[in-house]
PDB file of N, CA and C in Angstrom:
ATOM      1  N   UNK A   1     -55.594  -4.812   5.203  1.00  0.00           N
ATOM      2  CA  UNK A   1     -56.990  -5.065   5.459  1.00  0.00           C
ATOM      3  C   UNK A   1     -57.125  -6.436   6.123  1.00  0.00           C
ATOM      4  N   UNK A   2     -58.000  -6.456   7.069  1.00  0.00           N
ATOM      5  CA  UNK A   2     -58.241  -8.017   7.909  1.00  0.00           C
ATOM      6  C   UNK A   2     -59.170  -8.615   6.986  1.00  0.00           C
ATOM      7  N   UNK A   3     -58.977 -10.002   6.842  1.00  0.00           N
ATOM      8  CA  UNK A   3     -60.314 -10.517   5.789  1.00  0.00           C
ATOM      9  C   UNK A   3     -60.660 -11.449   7.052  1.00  0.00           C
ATOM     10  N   UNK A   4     -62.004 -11.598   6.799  1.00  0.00           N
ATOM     11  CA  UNK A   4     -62.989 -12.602   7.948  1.00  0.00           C
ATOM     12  C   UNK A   4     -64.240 -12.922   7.233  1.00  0.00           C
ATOM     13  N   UNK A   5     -65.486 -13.176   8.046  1.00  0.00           N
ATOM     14  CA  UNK A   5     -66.484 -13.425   7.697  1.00  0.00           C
ATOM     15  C   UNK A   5     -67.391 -13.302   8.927  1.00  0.00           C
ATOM     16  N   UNK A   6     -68.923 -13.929   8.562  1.00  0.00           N
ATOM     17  CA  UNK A   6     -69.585 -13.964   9.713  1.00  0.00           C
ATOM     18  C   UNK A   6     -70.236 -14.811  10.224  1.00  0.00           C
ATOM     19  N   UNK A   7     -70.650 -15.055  11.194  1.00  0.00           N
ATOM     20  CA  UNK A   7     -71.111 -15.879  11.667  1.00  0.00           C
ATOM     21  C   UNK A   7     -72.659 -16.437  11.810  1.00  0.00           C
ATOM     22  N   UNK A   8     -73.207 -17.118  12.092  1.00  0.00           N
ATOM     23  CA  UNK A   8     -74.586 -17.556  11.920  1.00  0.00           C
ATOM     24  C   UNK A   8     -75.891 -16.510  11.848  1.00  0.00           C
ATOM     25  N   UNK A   9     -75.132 -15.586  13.048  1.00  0.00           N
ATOM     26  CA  UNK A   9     -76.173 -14.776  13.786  1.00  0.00           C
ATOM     27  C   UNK A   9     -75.354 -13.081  13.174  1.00  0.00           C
ATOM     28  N   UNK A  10     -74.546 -13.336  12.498  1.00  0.00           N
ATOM     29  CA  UNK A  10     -73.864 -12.336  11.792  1.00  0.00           C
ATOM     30  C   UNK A  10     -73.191 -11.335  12.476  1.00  0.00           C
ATOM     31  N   UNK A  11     -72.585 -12.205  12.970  1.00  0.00           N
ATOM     32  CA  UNK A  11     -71.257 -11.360  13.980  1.00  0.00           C
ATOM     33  C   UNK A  11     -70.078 -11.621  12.764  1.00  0.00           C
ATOM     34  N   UNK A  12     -69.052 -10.199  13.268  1.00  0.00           N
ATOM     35  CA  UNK A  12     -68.120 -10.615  12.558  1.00  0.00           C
ATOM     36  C   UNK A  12     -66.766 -11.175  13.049  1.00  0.00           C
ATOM     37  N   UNK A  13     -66.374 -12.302  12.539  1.00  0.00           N
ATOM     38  CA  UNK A  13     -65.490 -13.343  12.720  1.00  0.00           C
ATOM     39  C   UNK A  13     -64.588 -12.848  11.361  1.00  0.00           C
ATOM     40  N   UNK A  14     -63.329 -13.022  12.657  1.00  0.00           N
ATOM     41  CA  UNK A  14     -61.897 -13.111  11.992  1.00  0.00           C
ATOM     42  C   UNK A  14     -61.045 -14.144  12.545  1.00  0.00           C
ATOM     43  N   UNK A  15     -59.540 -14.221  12.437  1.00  0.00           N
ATOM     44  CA  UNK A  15     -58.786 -14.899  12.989  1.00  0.00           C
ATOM     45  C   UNK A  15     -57.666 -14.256  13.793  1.00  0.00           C
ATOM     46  N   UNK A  16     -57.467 -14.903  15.068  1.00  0.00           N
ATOM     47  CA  UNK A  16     -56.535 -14.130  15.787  1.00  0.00           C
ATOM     48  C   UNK A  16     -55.202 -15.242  16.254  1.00  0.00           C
ATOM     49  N   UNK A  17     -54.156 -14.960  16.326  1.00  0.00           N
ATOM     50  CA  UNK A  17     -52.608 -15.591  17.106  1.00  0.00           C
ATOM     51  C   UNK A  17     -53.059 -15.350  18.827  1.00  0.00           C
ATOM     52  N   UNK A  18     -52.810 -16.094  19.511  1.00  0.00           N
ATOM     53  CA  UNK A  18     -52.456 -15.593  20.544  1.00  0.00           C
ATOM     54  C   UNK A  18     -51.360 -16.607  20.729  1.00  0.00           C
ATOM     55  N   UNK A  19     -50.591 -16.130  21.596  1.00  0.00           N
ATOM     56  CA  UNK A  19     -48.936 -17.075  22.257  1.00  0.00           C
ATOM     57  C   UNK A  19     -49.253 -17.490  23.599  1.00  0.00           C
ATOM     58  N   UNK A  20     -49.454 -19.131  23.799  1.00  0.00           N
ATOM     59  CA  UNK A  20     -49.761 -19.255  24.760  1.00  0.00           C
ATOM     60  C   UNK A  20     -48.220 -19.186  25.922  1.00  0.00           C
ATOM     61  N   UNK A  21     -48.181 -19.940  27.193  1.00  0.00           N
ATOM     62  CA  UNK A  21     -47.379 -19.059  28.130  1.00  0.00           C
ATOM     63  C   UNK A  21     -45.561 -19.700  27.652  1.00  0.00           C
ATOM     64  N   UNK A  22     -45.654 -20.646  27.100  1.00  0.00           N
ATOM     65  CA  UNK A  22     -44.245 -20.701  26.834  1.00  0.00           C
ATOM     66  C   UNK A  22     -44.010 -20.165  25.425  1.00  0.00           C
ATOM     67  N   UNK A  23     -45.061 -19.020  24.671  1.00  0.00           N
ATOM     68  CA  UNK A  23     -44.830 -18.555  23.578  1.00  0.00           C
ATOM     69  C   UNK A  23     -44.957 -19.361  22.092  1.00  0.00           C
ATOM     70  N   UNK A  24     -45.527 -20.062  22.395  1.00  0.00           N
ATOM     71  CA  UNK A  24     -45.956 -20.957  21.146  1.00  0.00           C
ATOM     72  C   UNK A  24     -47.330 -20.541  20.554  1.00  0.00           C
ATOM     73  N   UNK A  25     -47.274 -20.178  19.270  1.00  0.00           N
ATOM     74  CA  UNK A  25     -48.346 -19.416  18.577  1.00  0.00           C
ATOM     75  C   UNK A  25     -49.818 -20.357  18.133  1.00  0.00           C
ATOM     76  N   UNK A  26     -50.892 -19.958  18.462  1.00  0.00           N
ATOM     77  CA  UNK A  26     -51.917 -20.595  18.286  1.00  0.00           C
ATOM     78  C   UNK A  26     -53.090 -19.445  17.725  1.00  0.00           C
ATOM     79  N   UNK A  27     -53.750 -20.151  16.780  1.00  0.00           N
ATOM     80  CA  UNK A  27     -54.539 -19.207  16.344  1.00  0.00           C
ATOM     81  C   UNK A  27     -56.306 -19.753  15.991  1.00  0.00           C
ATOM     82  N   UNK A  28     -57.162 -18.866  16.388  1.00  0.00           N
ATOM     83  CA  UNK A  28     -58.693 -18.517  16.736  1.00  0.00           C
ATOM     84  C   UNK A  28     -58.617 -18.095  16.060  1.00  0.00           C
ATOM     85  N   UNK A  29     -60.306 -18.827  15.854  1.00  0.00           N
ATOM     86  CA  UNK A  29     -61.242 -17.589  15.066  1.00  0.00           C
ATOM     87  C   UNK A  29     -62.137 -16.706  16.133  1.00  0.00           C
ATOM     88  N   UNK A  30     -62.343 -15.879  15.952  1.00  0.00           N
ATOM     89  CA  UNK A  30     -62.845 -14.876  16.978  1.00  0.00           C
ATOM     90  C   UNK A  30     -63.575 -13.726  16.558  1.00  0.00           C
ATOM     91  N   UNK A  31     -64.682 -13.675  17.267  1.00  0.00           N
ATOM     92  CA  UNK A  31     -65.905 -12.788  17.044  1.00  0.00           C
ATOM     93  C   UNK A  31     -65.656 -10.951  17.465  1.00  0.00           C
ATOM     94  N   UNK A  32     -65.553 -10.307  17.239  1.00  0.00           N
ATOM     95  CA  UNK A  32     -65.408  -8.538  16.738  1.00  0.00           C
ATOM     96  C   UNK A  32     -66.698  -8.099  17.454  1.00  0.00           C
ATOM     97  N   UNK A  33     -66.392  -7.645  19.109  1.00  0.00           N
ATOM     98  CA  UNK A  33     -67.368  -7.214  19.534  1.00  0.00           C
ATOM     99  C   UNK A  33     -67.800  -5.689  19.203  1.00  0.00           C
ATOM    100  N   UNK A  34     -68.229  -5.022  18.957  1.00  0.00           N
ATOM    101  CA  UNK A  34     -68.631  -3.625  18.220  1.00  0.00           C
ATOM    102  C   UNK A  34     -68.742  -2.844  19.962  1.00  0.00           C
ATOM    103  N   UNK A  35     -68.916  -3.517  20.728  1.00  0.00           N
ATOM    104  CA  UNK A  35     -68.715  -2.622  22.177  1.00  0.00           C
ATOM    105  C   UNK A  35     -67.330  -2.713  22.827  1.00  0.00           C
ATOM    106  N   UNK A  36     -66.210  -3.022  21.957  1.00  0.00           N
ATOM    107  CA  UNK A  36     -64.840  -2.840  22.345  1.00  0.00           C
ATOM    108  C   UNK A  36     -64.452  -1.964  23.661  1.00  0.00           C
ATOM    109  N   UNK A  37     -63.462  -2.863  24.364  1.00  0.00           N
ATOM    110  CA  UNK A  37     -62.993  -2.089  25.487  1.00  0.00           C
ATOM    111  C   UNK A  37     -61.951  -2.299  25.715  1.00  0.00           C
ATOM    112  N   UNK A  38     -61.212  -3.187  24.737  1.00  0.00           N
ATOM    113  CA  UNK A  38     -59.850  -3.389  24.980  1.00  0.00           C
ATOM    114  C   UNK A  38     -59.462  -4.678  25.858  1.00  0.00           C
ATOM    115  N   UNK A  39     -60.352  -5.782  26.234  1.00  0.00           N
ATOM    116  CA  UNK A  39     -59.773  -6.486  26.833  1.00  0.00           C
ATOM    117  C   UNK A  39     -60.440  -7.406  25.646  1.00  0.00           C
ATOM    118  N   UNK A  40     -59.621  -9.225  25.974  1.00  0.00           N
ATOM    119  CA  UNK A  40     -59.778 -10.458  25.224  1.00  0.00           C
ATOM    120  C   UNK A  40     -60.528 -11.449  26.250  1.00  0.00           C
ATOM    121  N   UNK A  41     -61.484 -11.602  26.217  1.00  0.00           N
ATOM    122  CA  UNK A  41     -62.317 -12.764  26.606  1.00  0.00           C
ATOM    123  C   UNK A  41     -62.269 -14.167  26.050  1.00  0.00           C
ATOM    124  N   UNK A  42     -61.515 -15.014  27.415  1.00  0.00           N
ATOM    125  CA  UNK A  42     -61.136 -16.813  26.462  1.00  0.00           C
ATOM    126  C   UNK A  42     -62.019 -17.302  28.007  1.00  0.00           C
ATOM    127  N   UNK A  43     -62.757 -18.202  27.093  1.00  0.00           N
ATOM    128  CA  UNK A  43     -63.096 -19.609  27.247  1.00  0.00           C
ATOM    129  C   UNK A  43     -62.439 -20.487  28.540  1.00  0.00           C
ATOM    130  N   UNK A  44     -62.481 -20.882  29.579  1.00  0.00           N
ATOM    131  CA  UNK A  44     -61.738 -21.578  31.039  1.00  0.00           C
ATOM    132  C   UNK A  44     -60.934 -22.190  29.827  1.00  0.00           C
ATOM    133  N   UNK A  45     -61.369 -23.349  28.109  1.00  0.00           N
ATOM    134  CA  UNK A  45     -60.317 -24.221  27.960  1.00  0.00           C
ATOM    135  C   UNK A  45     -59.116 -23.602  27.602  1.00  0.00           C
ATOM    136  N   UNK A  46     -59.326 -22.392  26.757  1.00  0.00           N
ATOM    137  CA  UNK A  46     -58.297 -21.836  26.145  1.00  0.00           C
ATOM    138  C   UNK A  46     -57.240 -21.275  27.278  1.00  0.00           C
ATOM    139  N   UNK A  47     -57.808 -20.606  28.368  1.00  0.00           N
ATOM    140  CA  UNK A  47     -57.149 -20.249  29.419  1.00  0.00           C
ATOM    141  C   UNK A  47     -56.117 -21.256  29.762  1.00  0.00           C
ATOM    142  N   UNK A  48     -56.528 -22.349  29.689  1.00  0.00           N
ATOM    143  CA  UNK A  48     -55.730 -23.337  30.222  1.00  0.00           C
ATOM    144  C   UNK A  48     -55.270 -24.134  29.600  1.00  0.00           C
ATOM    145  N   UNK A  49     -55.733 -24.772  28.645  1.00  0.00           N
ATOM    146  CA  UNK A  49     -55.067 -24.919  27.038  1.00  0.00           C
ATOM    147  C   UNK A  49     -53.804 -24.134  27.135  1.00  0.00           C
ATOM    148  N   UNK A  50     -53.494 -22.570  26.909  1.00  0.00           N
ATOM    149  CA  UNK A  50     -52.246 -21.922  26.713  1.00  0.00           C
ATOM    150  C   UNK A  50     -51.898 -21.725  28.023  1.00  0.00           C
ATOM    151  N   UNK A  51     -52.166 -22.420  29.470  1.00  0.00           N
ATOM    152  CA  UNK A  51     -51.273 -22.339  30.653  1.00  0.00           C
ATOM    153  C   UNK A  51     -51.050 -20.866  30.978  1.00  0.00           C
ATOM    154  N   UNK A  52     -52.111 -19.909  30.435  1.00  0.00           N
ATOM    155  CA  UNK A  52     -51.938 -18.273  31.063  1.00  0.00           C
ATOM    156  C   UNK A  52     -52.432 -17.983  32.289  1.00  0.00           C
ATOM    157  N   UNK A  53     -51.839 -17.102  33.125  1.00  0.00           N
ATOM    158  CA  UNK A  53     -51.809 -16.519  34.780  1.00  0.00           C
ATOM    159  C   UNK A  53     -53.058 -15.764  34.774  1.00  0.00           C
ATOM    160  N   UNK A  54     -53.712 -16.234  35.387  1.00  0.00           N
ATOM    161  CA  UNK A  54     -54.926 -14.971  35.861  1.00  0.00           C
ATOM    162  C   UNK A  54     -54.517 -14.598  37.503  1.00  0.00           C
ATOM    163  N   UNK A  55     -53.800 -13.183  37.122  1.00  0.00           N
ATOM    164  CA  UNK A  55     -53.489 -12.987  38.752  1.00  0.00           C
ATOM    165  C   UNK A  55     -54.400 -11.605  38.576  1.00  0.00           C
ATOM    166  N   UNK A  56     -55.064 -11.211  38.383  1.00  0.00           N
ATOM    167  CA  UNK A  56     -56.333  -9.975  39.015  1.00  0.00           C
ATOM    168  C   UNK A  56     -56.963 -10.117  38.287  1.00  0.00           C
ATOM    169  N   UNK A  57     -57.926  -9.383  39.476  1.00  0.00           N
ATOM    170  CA  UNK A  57     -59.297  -9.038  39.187  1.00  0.00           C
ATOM    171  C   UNK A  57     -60.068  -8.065  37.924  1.00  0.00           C
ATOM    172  N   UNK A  58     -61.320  -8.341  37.557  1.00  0.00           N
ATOM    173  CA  UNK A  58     -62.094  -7.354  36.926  1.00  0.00           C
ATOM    174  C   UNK A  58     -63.134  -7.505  37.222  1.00  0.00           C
ATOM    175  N   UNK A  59     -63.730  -6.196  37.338  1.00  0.00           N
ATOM    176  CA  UNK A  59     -65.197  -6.025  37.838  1.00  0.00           C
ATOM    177  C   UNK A  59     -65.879  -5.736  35.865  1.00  0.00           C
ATOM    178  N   UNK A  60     -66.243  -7.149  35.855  1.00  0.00           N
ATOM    179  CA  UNK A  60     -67.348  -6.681  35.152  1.00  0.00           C
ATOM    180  C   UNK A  60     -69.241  -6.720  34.925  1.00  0.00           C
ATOM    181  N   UNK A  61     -69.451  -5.732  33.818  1.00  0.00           N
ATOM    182  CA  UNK A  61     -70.917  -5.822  33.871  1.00  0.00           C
ATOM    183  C   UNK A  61     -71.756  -6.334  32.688  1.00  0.00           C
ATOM    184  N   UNK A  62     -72.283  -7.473  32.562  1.00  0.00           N
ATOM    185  CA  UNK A  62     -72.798  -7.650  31.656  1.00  0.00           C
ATOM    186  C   UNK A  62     -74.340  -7.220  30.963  1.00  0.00           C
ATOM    187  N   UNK A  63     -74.922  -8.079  29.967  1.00  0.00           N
ATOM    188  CA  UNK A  63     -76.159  -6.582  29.708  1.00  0.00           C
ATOM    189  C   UNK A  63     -77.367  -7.284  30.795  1.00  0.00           C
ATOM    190  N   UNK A  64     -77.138  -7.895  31.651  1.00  0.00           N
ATOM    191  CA  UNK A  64     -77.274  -8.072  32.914  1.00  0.00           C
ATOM    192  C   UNK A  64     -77.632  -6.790  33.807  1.00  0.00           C
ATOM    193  N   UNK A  65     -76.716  -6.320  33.813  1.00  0.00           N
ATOM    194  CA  UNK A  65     -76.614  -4.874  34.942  1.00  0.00           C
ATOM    195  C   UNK A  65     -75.999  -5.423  35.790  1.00  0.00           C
ATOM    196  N   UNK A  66     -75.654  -6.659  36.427  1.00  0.00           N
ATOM    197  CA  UNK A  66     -75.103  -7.433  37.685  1.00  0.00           C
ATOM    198  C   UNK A  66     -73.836  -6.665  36.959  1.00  0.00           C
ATOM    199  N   UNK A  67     -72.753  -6.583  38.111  1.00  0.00           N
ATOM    200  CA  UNK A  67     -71.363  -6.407  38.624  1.00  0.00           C
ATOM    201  C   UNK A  67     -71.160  -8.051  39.380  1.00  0.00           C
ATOM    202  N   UNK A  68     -69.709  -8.621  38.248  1.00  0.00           N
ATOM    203  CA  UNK A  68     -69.253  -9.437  38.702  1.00  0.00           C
ATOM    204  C   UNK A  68     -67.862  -9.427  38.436  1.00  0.00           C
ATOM    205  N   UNK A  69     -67.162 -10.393  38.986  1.00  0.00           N
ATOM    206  CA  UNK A  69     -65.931 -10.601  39.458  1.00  0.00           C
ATOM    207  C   UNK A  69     -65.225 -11.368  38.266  1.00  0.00           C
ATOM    208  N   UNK A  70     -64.243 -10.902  37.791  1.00  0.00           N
ATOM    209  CA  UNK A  70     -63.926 -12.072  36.672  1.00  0.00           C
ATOM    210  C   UNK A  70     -62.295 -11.983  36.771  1.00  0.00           C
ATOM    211  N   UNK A  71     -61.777 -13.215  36.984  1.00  0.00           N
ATOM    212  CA  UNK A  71     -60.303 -13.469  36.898  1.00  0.00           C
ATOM    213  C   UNK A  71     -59.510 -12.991  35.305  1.00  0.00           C
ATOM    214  N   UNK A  72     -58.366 -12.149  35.552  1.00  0.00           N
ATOM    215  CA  UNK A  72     -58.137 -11.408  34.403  1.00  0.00           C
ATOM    216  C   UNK A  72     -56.207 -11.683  34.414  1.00  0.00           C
ATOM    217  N   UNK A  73     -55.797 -11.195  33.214  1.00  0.00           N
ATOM    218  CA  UNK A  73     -54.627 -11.669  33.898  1.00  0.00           C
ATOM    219  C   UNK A  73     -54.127 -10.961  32.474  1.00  0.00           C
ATOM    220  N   UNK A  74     -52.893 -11.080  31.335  1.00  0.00           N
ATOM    221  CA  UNK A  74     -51.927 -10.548  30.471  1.00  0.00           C
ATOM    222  C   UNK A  74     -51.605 -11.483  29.457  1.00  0.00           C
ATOM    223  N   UNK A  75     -52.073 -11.831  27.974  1.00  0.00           N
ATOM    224  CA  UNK A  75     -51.195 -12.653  27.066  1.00  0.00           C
ATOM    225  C   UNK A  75     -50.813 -11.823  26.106  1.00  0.00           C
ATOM    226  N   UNK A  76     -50.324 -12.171  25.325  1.00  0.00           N
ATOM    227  CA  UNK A  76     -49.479 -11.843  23.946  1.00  0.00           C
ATOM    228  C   UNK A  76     -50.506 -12.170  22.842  1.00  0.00           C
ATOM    229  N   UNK A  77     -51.160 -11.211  21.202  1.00  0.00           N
ATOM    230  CA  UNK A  77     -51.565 -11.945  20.518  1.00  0.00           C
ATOM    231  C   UNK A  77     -50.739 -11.157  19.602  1.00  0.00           C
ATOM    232  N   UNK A  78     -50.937 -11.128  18.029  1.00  0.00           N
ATOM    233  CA  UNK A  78     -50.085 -11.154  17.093  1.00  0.00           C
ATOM    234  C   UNK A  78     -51.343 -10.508  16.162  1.00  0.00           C
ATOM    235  N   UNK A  79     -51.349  -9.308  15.853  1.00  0.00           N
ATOM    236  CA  UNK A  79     -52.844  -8.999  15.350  1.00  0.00           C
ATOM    237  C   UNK A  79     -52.100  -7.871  14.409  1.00  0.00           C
ATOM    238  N   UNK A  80     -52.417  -8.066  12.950  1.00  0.00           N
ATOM    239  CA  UNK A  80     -51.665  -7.750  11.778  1.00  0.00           C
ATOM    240  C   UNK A  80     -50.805  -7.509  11.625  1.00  0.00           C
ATOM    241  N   UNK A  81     -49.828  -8.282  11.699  1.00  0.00           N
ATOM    242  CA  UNK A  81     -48.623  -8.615  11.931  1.00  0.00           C
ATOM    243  C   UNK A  81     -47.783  -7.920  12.965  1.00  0.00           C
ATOM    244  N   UNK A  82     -47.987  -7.771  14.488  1.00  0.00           N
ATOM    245  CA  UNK A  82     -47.754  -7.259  15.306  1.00  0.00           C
ATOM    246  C   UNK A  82     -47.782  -7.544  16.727  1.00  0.00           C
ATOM    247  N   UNK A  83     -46.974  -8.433  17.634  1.00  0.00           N
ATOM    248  CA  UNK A  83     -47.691  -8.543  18.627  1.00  0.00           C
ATOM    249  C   UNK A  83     -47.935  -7.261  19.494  1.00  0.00           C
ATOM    250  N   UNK A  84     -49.190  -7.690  20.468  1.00  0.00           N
ATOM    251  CA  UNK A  84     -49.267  -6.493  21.243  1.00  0.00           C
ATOM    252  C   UNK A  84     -49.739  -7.327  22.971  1.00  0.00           C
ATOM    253  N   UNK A  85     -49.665  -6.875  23.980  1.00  0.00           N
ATOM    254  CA  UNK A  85     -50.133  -7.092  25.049  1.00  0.00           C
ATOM    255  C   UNK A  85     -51.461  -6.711  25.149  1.00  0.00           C
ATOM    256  N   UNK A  86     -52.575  -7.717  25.600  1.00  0.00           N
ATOM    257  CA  UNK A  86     -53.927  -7.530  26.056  1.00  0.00           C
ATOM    258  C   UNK A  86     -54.007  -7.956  27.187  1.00  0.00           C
ATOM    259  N   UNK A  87     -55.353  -7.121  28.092  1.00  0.00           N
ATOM    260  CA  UNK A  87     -55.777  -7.889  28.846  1.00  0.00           C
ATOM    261  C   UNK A  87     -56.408  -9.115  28.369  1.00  0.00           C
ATOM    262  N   UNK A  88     -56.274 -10.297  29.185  1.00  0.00           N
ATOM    263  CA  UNK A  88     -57.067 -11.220  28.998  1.00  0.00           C
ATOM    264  C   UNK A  88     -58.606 -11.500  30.548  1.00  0.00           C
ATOM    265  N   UNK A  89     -59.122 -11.819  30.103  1.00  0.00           N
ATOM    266  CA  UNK A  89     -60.625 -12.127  30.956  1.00  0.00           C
ATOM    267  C   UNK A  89     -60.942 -13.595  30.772  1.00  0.00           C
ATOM    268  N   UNK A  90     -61.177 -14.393  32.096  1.00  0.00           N
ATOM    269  CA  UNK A  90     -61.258 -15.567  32.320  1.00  0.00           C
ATOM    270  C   UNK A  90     -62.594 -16.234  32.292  1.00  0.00           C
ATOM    271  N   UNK A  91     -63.266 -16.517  31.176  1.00  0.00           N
ATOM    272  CA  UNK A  91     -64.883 -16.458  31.161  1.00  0.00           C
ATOM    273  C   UNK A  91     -64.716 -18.270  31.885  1.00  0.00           C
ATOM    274  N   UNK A  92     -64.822 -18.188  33.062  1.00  0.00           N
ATOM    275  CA  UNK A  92     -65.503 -19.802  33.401  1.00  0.00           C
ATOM    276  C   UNK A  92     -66.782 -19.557  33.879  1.00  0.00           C
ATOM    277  N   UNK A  93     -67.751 -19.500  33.308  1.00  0.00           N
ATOM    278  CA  UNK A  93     -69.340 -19.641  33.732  1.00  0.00           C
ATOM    279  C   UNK A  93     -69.978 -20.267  32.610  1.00  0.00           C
ATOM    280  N   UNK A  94     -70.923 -20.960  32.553  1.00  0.00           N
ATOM    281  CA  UNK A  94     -71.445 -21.340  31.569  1.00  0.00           C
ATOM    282  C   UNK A  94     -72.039 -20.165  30.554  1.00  0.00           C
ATOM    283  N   UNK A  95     -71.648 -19.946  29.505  1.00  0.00           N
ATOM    284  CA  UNK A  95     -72.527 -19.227  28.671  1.00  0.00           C
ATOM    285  C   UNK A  95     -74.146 -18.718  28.489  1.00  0.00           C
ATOM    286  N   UNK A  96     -74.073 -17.684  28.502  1.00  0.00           N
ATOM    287  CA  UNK A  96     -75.545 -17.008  28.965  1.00  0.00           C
ATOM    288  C   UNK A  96     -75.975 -16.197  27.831  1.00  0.00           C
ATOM    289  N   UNK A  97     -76.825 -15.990  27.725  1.00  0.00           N
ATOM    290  CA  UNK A  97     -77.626 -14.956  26.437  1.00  0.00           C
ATOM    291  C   UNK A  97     -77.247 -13.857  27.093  1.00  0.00           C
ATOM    292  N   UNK A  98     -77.385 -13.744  28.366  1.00  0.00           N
ATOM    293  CA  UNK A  98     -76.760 -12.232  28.632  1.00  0.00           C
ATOM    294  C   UNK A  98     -75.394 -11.632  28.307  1.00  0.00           C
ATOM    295  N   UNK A  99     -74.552 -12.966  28.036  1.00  0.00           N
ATOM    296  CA  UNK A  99     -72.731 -12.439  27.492  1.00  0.00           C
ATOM    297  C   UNK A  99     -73.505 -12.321  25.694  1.00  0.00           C
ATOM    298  N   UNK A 100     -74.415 -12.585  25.513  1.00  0.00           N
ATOM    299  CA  UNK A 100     -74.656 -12.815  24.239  1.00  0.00           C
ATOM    300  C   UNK A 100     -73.582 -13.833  23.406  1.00  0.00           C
ATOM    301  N   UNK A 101     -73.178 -14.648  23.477  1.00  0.00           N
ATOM    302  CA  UNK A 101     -72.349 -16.034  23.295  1.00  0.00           C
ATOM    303  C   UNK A 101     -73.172 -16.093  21.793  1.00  0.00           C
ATOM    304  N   UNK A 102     -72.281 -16.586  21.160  1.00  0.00           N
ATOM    305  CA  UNK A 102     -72.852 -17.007  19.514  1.00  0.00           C
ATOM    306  C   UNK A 102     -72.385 -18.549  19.527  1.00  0.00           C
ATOM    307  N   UNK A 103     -71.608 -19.307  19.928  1.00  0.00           N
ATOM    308  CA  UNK A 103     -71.234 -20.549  20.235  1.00  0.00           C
ATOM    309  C   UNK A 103     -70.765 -20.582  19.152  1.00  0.00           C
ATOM    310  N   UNK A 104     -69.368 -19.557  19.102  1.00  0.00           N
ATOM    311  CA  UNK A 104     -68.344 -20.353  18.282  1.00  0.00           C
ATOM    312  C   UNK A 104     -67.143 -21.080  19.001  1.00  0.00           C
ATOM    313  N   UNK A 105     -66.154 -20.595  18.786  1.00  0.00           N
ATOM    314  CA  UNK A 105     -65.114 -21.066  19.754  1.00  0.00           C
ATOM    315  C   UNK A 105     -64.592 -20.479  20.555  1.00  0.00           C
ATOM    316  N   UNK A 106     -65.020 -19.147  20.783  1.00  0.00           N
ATOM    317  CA  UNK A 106     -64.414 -17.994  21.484  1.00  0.00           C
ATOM    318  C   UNK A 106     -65.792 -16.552  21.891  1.00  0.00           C
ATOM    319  N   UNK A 107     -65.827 -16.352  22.833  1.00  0.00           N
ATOM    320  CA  UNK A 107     -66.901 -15.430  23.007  1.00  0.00           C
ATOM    321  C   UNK A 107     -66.857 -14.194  22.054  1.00  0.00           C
ATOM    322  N   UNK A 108     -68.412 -13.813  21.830  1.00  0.00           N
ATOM    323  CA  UNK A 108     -68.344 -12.128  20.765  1.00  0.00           C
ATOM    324  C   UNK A 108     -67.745 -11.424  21.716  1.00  0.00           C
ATOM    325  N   UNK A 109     -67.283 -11.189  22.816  1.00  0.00           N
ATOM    326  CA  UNK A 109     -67.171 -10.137  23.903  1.00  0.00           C
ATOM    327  C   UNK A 109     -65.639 -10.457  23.493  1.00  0.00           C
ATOM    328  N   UNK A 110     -64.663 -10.977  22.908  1.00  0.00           N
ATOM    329  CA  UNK A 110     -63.384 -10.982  22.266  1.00  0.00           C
ATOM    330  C   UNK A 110     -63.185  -9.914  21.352  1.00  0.00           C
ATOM    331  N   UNK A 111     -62.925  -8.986  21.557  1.00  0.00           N
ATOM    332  CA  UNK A 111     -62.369  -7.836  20.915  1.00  0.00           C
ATOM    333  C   UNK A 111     -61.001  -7.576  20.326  1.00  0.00           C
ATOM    334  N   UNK A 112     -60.813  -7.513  19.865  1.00  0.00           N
ATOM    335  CA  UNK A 112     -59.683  -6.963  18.980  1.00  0.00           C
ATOM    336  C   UNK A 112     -59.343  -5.734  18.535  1.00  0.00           C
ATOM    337  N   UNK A 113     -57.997  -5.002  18.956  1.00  0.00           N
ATOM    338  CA  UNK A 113     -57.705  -3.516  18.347  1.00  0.00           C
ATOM    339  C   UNK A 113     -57.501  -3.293  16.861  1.00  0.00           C
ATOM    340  N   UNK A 114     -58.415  -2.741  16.155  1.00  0.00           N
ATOM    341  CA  UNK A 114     -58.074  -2.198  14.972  1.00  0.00           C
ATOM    342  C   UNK A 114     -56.989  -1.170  14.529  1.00  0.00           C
ATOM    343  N   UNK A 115     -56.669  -0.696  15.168  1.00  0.00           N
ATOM    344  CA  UNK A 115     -55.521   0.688  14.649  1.00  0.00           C
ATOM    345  C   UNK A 115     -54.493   0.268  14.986  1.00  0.00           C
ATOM    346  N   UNK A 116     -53.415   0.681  13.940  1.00  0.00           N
ATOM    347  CA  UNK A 116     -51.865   0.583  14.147  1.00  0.00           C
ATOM    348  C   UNK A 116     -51.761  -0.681  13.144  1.00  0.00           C
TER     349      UNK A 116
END
């Protein structure tokens, strides 16, 4: 079982590993988006903090309706006792009510796989 909690606005917050690029383990707390799609949304610092590659693209849509462009790229996290490969998503824009941002340390749009 994952234990977490929630957050101000009552999102739910857990903790996640990710390995930044020379594999050194670092770990977030991170918000459980309920519209899961399988990718990890970090922050420009964390991106660069763990020195990870954003070599493609993603078209995404926020509750916006706009289609935008977002630098995406591959890390490693470690999610009950397991690593697995995610996409990662390169959020450098300032935070918007439209990503719905809770201002923790990591966007709600950070998802995490439950199964396995």
């Amino acid at each position: 079982m994952t234990k977490g909690g929630v957050t101000r606005t009552r999102k739910p917050l857990v903790s996640m590993t990710i390995l930044d690029s020379i594999g050194v383990p670092h770990t977030l707390p991170v918000v459980l988006d309920t519209a899961f799609t399988g990718e990890l949304v970090l922050p420009e610092r964390y991106v660069r903090r763990f020195a990870l590659t954003m070599n493609e693209q993603y078209d995404g849509r926020p509750a916006t309706g706009d289609i935008i462009e977002i630098p995406a790229g591959q890390a490693t996290i470690i999610w009950r006792g397991r690593r697995r490969n995610v996409k990662v998503l390169h959020w450098a824009l300032k935070p918007s009510s439209a990503w719905n941002f809770s201002g923790t340390t990591v966007s709600p749009l950070m998802p995490l796989p439950t199964a396995q």
